[in-house]
C-alpha atoms as a PDB file:
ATOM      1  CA  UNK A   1       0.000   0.000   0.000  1.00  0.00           C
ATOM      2  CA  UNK A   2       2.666   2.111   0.501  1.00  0.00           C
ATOM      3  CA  UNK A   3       4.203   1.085  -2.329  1.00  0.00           C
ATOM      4  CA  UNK A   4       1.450   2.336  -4.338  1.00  0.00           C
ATOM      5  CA  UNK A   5       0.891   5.636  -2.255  1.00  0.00           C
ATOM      6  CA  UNK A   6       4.420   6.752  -3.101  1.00  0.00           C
ATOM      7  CA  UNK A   7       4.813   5.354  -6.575  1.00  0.00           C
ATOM      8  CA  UNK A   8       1.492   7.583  -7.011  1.00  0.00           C
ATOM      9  CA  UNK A   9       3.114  10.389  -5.263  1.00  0.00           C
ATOM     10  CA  UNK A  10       5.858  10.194  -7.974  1.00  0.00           C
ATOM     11  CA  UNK A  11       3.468  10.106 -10.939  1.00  0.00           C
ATOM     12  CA  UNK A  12       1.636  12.929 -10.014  1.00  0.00           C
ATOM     13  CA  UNK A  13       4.356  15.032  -9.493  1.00  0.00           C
ATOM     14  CA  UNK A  14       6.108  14.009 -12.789  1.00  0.00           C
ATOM     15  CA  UNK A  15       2.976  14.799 -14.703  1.00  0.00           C
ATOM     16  CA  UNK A  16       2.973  18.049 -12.741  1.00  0.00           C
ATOM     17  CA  UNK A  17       6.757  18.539 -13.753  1.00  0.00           C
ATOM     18  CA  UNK A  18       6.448  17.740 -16.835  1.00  0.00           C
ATOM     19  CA  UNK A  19       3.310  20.204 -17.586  1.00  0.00           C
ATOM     20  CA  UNK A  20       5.329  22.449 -16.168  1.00  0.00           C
ATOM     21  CA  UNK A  21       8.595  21.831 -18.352  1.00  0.00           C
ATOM     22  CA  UNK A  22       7.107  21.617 -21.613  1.00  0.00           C
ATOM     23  CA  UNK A  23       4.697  24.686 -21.422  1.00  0.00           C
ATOM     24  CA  UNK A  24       8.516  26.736 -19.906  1.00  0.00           C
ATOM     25  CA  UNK A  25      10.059  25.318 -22.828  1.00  0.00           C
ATOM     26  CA  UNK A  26       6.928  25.815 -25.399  1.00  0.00           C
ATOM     27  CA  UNK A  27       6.518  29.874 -24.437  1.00  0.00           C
ATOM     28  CA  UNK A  28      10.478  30.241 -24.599  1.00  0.00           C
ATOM     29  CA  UNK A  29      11.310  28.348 -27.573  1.00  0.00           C
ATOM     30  CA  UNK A  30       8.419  30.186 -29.770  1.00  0.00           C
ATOM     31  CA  UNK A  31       9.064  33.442 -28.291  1.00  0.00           C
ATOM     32  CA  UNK A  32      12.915  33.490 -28.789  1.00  0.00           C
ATOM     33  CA  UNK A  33      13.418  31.082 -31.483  1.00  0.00           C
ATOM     34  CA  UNK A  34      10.165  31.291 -33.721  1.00  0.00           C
ATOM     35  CA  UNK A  35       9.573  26.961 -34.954  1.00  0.00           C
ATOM     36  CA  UNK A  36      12.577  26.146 -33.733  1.00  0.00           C
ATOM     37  CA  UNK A  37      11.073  25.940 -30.155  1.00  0.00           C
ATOM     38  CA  UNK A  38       9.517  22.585 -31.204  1.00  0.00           C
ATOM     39  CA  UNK A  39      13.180  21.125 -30.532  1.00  0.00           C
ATOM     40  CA  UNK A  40      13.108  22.736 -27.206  1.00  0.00           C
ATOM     41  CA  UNK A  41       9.413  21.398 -26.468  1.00  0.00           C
ATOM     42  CA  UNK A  42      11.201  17.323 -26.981  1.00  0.00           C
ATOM     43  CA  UNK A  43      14.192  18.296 -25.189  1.00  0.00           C
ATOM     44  CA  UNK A  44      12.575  19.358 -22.216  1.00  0.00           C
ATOM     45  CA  UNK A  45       9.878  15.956 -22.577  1.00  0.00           C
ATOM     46  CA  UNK A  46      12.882  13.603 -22.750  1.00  0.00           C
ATOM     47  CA  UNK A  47      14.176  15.425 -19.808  1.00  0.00           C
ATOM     48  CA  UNK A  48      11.613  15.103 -17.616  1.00  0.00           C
ATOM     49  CA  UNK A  49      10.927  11.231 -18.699  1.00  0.00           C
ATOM     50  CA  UNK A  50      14.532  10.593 -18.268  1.00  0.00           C
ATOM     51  CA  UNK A  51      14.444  12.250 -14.524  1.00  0.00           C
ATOM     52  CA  UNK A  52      11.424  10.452 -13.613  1.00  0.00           C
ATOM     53  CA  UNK A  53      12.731   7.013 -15.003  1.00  0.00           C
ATOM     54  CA  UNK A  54      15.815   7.550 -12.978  1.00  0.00           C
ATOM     55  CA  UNK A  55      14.287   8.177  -9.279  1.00  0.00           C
ATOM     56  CA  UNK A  56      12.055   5.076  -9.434  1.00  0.00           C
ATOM     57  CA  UNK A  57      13.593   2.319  -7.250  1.00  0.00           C
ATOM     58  CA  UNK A  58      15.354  -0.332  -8.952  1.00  0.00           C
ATOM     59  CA  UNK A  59      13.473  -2.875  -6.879  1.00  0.00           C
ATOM     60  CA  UNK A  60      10.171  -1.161  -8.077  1.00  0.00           C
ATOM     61  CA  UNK A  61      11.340  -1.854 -11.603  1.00  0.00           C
ATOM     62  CA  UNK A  62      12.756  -5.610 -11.286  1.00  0.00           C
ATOM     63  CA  UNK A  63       9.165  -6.680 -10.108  1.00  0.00           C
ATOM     64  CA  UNK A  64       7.698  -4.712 -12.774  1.00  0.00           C
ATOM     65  CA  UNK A  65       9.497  -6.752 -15.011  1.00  0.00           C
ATOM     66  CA  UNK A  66       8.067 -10.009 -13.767  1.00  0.00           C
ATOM     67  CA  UNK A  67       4.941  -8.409 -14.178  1.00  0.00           C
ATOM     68  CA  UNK A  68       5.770  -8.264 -17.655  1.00  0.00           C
ATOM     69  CA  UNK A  69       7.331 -11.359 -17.670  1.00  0.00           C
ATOM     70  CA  UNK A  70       3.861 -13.257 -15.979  1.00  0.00           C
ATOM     71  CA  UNK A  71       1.681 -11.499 -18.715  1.00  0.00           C
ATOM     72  CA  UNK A  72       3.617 -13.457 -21.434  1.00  0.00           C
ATOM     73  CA  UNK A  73       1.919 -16.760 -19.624  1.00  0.00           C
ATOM     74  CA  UNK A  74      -1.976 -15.583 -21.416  1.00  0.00           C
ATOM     75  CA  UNK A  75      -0.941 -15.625 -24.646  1.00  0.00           C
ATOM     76  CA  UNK A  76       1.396 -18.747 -24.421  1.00  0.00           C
ATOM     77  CA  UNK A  77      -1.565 -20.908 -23.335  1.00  0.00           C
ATOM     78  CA  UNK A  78      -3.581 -19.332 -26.103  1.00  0.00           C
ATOM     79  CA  UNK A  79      -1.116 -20.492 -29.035  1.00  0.00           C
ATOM     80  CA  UNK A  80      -1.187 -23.659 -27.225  1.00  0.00           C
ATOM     81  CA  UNK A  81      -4.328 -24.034 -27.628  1.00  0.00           C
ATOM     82  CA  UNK A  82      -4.701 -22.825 -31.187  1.00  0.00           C
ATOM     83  CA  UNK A  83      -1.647 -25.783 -32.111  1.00  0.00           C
ATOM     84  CA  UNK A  84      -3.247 -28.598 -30.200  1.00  0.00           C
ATOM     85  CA  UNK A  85      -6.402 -28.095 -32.140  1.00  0.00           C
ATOM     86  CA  UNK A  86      -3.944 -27.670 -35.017  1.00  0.00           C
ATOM     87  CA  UNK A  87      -2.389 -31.089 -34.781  1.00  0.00           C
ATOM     88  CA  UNK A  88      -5.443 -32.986 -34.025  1.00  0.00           C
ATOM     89  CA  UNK A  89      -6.698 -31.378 -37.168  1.00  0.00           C
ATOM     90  CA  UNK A  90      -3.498 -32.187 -39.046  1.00  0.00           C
ATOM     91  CA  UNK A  91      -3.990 -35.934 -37.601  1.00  0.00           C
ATOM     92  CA  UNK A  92      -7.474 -36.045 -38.868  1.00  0.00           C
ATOM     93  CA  UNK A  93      -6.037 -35.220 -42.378  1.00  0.00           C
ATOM     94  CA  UNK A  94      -3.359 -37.647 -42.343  1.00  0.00           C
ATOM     95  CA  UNK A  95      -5.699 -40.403 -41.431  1.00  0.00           C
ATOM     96  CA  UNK A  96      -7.933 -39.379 -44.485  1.00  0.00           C
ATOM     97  CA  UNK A  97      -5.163 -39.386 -46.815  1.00  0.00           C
ATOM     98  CA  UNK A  98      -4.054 -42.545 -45.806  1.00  0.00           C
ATOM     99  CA  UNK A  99      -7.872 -44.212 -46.676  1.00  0.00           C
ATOM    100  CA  UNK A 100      -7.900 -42.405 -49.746  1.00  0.00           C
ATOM    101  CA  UNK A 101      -5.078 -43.719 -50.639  1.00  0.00           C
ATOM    102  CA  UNK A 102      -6.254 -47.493 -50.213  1.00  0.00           C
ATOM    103  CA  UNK A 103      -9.802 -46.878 -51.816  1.00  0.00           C
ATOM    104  CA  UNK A 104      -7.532 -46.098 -54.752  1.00  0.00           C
ATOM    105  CA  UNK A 105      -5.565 -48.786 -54.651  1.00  0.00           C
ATOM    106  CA  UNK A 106      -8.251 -51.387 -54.574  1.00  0.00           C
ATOM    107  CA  UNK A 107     -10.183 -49.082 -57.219  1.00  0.00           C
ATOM    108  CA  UNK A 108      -7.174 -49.020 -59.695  1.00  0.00           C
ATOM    109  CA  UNK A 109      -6.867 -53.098 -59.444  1.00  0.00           C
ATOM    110  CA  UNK A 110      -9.944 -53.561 -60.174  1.00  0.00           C
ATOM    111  CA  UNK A 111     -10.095 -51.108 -63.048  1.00  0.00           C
ATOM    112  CA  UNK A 112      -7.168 -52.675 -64.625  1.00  0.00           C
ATOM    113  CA  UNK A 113      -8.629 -56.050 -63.896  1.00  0.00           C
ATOM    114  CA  UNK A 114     -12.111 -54.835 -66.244  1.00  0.00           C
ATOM    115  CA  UNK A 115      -9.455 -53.303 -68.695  1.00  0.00           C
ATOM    116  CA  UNK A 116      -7.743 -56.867 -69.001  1.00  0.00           C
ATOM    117  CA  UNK A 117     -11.223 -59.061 -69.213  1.00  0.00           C
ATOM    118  CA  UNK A 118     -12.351 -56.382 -72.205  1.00  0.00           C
ATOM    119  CA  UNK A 119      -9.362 -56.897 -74.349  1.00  0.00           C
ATOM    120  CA  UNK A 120      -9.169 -60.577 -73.767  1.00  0.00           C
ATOM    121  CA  UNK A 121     -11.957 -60.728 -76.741  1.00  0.00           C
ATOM    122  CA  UNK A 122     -14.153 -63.089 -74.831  1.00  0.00           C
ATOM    123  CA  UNK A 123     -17.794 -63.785 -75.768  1.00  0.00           C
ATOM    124  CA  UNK A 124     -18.724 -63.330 -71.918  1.00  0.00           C
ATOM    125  CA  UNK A 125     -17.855 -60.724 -70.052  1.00  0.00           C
ATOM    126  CA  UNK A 126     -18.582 -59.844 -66.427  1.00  0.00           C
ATOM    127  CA  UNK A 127     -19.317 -56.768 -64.445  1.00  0.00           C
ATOM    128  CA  UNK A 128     -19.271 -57.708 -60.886  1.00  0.00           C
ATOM    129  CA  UNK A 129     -21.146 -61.075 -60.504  1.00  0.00           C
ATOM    130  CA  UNK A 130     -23.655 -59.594 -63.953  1.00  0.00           C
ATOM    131  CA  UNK A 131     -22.662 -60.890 -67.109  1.00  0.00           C
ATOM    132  CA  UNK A 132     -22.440 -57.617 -69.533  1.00  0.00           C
ATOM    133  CA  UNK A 133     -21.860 -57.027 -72.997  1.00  0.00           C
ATOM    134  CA  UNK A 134     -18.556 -55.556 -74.748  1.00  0.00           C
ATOM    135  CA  UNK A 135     -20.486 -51.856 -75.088  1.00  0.00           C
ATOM    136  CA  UNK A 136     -21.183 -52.142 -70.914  1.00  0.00           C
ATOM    137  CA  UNK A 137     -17.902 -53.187 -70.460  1.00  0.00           C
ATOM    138  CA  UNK A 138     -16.669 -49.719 -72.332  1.00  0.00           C
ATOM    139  CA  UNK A 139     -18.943 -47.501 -70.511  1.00  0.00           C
ATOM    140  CA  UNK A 140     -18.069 -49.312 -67.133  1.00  0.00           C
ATOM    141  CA  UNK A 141     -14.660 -48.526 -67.787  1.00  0.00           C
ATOM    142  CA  UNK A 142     -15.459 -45.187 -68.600  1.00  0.00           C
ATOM    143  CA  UNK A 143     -17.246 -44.397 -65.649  1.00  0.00           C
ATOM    144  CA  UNK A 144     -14.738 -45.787 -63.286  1.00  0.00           C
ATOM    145  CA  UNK A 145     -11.308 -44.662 -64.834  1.00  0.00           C
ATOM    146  CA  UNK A 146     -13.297 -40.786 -64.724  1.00  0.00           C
ATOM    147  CA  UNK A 147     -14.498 -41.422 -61.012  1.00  0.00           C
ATOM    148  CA  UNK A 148     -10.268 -42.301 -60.466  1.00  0.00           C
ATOM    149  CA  UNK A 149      -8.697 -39.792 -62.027  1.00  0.00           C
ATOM    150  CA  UNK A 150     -11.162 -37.244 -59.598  1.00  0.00           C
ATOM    151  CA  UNK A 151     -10.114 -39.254 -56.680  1.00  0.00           C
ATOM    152  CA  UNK A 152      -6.754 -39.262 -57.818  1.00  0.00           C
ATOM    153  CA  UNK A 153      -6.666 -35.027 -58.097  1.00  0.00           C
ATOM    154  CA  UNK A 154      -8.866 -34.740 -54.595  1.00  0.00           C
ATOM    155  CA  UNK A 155      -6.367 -37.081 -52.784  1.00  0.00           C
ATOM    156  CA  UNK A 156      -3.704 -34.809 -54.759  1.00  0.00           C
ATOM    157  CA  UNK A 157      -4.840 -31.739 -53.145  1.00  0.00           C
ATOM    158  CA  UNK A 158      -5.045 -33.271 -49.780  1.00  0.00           C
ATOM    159  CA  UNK A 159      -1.625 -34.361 -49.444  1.00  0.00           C
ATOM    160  CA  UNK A 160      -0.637 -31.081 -50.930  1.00  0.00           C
ATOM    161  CA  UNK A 161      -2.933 -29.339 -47.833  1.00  0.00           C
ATOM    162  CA  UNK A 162      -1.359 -32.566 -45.453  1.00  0.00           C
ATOM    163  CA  UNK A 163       2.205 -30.923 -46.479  1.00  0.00           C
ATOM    164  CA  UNK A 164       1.440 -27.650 -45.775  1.00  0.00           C
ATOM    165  CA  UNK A 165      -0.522 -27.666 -42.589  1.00  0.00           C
ATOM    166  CA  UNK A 166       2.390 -29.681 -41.034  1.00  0.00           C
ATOM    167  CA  UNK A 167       5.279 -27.515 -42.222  1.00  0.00           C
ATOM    168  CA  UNK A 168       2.978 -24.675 -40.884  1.00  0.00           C
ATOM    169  CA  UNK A 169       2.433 -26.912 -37.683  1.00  0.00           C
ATOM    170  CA  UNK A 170       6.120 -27.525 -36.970  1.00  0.00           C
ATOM    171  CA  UNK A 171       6.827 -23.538 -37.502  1.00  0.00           C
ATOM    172  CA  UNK A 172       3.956 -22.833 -34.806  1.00  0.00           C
ATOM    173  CA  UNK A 173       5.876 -25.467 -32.631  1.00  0.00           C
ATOM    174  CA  UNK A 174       9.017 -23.959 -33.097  1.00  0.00           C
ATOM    175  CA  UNK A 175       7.701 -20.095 -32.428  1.00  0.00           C
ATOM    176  CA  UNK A 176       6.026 -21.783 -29.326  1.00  0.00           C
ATOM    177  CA  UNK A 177       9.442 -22.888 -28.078  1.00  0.00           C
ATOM    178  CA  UNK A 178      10.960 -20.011 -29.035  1.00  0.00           C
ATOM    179  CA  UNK A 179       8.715 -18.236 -26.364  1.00  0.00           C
ATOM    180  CA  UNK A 180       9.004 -20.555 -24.064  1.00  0.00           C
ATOM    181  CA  UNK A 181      12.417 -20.648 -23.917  1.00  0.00           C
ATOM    182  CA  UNK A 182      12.176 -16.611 -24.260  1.00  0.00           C
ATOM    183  CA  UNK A 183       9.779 -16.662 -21.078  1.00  0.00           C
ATOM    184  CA  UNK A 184      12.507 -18.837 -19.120  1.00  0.00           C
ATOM    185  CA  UNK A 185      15.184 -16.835 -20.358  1.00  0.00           C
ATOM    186  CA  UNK A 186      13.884 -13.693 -19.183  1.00  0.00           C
ATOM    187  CA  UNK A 187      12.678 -15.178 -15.279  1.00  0.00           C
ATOM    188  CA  UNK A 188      16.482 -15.999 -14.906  1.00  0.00           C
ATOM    189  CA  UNK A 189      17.757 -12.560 -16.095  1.00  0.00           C
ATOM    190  CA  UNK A 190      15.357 -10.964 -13.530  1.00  0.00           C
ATOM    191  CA  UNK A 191      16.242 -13.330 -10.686  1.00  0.00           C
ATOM    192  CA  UNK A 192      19.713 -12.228 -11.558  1.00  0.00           C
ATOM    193  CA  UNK A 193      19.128  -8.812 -11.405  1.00  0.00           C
ATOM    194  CA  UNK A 194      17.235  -9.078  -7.916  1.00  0.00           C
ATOM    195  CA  UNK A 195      20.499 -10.900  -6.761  1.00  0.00           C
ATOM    196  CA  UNK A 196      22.967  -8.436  -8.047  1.00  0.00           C
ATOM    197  CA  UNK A 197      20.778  -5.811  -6.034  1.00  0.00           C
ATOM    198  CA  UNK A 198      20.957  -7.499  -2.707  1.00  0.00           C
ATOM    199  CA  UNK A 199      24.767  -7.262  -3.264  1.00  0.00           C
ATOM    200  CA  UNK A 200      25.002  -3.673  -4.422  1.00  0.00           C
ATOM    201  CA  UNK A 201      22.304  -3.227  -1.344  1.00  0.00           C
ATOM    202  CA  UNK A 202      24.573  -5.111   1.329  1.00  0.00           C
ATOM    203  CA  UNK A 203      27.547  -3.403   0.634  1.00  0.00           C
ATOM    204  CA  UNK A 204      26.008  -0.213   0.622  1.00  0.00           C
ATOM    205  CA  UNK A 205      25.173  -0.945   4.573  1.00  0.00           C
ATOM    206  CA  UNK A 206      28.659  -1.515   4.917  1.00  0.00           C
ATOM    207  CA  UNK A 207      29.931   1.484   3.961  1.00  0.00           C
ATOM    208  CA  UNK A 208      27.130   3.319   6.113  1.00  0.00           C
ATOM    209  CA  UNK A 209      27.818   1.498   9.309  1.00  0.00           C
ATOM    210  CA  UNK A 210      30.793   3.061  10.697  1.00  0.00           C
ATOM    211  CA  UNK A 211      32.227   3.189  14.393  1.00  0.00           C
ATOM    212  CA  UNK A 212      34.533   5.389  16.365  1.00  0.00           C
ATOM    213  CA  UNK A 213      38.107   3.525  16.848  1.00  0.00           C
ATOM    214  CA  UNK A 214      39.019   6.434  19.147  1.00  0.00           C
ATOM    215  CA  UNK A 215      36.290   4.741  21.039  1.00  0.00           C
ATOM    216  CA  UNK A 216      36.983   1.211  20.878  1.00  0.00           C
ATOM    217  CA  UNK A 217      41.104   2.277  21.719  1.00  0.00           C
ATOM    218  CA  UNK A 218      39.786   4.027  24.605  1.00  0.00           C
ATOM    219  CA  UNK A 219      38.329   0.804  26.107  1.00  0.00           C
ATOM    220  CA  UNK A 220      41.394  -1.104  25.307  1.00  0.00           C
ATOM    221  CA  UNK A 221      43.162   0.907  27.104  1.00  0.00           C
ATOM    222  CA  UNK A 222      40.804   0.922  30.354  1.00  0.00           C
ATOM    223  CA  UNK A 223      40.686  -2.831  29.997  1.00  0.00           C
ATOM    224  CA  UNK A 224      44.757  -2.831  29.820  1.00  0.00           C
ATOM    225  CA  UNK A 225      44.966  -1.049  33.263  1.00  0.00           C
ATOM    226  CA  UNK A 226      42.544  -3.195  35.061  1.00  0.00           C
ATOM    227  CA  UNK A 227      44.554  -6.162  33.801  1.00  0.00           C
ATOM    228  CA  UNK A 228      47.565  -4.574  35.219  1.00  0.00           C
ATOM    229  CA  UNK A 229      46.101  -3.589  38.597  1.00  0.00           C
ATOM    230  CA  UNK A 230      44.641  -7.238  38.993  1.00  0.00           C
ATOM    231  CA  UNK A 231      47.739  -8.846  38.415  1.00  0.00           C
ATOM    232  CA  UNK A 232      49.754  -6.474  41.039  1.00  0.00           C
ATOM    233  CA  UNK A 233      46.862  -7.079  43.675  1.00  0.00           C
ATOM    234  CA  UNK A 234      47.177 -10.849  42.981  1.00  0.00           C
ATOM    235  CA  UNK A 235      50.852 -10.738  43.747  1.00  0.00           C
ATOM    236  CA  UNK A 236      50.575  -8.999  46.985  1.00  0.00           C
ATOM    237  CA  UNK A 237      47.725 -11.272  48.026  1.00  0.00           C
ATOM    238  CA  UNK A 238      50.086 -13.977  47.007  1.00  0.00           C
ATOM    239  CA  UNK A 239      53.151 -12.516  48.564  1.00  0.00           C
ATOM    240  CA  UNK A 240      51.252 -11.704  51.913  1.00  0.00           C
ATOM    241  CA  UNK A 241      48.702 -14.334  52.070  1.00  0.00           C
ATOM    242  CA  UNK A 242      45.970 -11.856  52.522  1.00  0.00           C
ATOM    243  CA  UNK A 243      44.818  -8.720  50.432  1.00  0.00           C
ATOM    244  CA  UNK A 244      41.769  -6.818  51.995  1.00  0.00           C
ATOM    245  CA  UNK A 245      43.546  -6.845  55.769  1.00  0.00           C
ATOM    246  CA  UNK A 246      46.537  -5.921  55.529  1.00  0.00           C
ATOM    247  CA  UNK A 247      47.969  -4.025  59.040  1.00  0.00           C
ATOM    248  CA  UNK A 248      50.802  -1.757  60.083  1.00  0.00           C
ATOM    249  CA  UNK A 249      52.910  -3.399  63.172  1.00  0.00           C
ATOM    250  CA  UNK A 250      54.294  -0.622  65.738  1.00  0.00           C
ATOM    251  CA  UNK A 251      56.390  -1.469  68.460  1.00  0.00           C
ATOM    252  CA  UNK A 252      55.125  -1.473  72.029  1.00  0.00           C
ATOM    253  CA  UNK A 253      57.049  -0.406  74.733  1.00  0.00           C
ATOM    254  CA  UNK A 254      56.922  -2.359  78.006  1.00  0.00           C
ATOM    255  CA  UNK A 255      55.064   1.093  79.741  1.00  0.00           C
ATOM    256  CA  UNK A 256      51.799   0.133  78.559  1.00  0.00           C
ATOM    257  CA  UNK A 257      50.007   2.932  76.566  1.00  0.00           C
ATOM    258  CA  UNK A 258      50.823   5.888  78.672  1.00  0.00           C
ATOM    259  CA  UNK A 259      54.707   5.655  77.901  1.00  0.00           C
ATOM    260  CA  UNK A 260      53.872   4.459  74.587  1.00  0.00           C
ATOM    261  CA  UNK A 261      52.211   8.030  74.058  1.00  0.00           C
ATOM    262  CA  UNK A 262      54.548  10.152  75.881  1.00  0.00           C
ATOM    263  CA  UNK A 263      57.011   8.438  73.545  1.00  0.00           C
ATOM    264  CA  UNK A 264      55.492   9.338  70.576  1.00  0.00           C
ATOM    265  CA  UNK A 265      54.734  13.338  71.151  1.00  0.00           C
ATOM    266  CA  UNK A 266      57.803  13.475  72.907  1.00  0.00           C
ATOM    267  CA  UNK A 267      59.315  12.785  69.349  1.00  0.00           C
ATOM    268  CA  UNK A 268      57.332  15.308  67.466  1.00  0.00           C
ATOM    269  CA  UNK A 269      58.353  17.820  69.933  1.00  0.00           C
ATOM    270  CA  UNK A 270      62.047  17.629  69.087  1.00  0.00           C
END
């Protein structure tokens, strides 16, 4: 949603821009330079497309391609539609062919099987299981070599249309694949692209995060001292067997601690 609210934002305000651009450079270019300002009318259009084009996030534009990409999928099911019809059509066809073909076979035996019985010159001839005379046998003849020879031209034509609906099938097959293939082609490039963005993205964050080595030197240091006044207080503790009570021994004089004191002042006072 946000998405949309800003990429709105940005279209309104290019429109705006642009309004604003082209009517500047409409007034100045026909004032100053007469129909020359029609150059500066496209200048400042390409201008404003090209500034608008290059403030749109590249992550905006990678999924638009995909869009893109996914409204290729429509038309790809449609052609593969149109050829499966296609080559159940083109079946159909080659089936027909193929019966045509053996009608004519067994039609052209038998026609050359009447031709051989007429010029065998006998007395009794036979149509079929009929007897017939040498006259019926002509006219038989007649009427089935014409019936061929129309056979022969329709199954002529069809294996002329067989040839051509199959080279035209194959070429649909191949443009098919050629989409496909496009389709594929074009779903790796973006995935690509998407990658290479996360790594111009990451090391951008690198370069922003940044830290203070005065800082970090400073705590070294601090750290360095402690480490340094722990390892003197561990010596003493080990050298004197204890750390926090540590006392100061005076010497006592055998006068108790009235001549002990007299001693004492009696020392500052000299």
């Amino acid at each position: 949603m946000k998405n949309l609210l800003w990429l709105t934002g940005i279209a309104k305000s290019a429109m705006t821009a642009k309004r604003l651009a082209l009517a500047s450079a409409a007034a100045f270019g026909w004032y100053s330079y007469g129909d020359e300002g029609v150059s500066y009318l496209s200048t400042a259009g390409r201008m404003v497309s090209e500034s608008v084009a290059e403030n749109v996030p590249i992550s905006f534009e990678i999924e638009r391609a995909r869009t893109m990409i996914s409204q290729l999928t429509p038309d790809i099911k449609r052609n593969m539609v149109v050829i499966a019809q296609e080559e159940v059509g083109v079946e159909s066809l080659r089936r027909e062919v193929k019966n045509v073909t053996q009608i004519l076979s067994k039609q052209q035996e038998g026609l050359l099987e009447l031709r051989k019985q007429a010029e065998s010159g006998q007395t009794t001839l036979r149509i079929g299981s009929r007897q017939a005379t040498a006259g019926e046998v002509d006219r038989e003849l007649d009427r089935r070599f014409t019936r061929f020879r129309m056979q022969e031209a329709t199954l002529a034509a069809k294996e002329e249309l067989l040839v051509s609906r199959e080279e035209s099938l194959q070429a649909a097959r191949a443009k098919l694949e050629t989409m496909l293939q496009a389709k594929r082609d074009l779903e790796i490039q973006a995935e690509n692209l998407e990658a290479r963005l996360h790594t111009v993205q990451s090391d951008s964050i690198a370069h922003k995060v940044q830290f203070d080595d005065a800082d970090v030197h400073k705590c070294q240091s601090l750290v360095s001292d402690l480490r340094a006044r722990l390892d003197v207080a561990e010596k003493l503790v080990s050298a004197n067997g204890k750390f926090d009570d540590m006392s100061i021994s005076l010497p006592v004089s055998n006068g108790g601690v009235r001549d002990e004191i007299d001693h004492y002042f009696s020392q500052k006072t000299k």
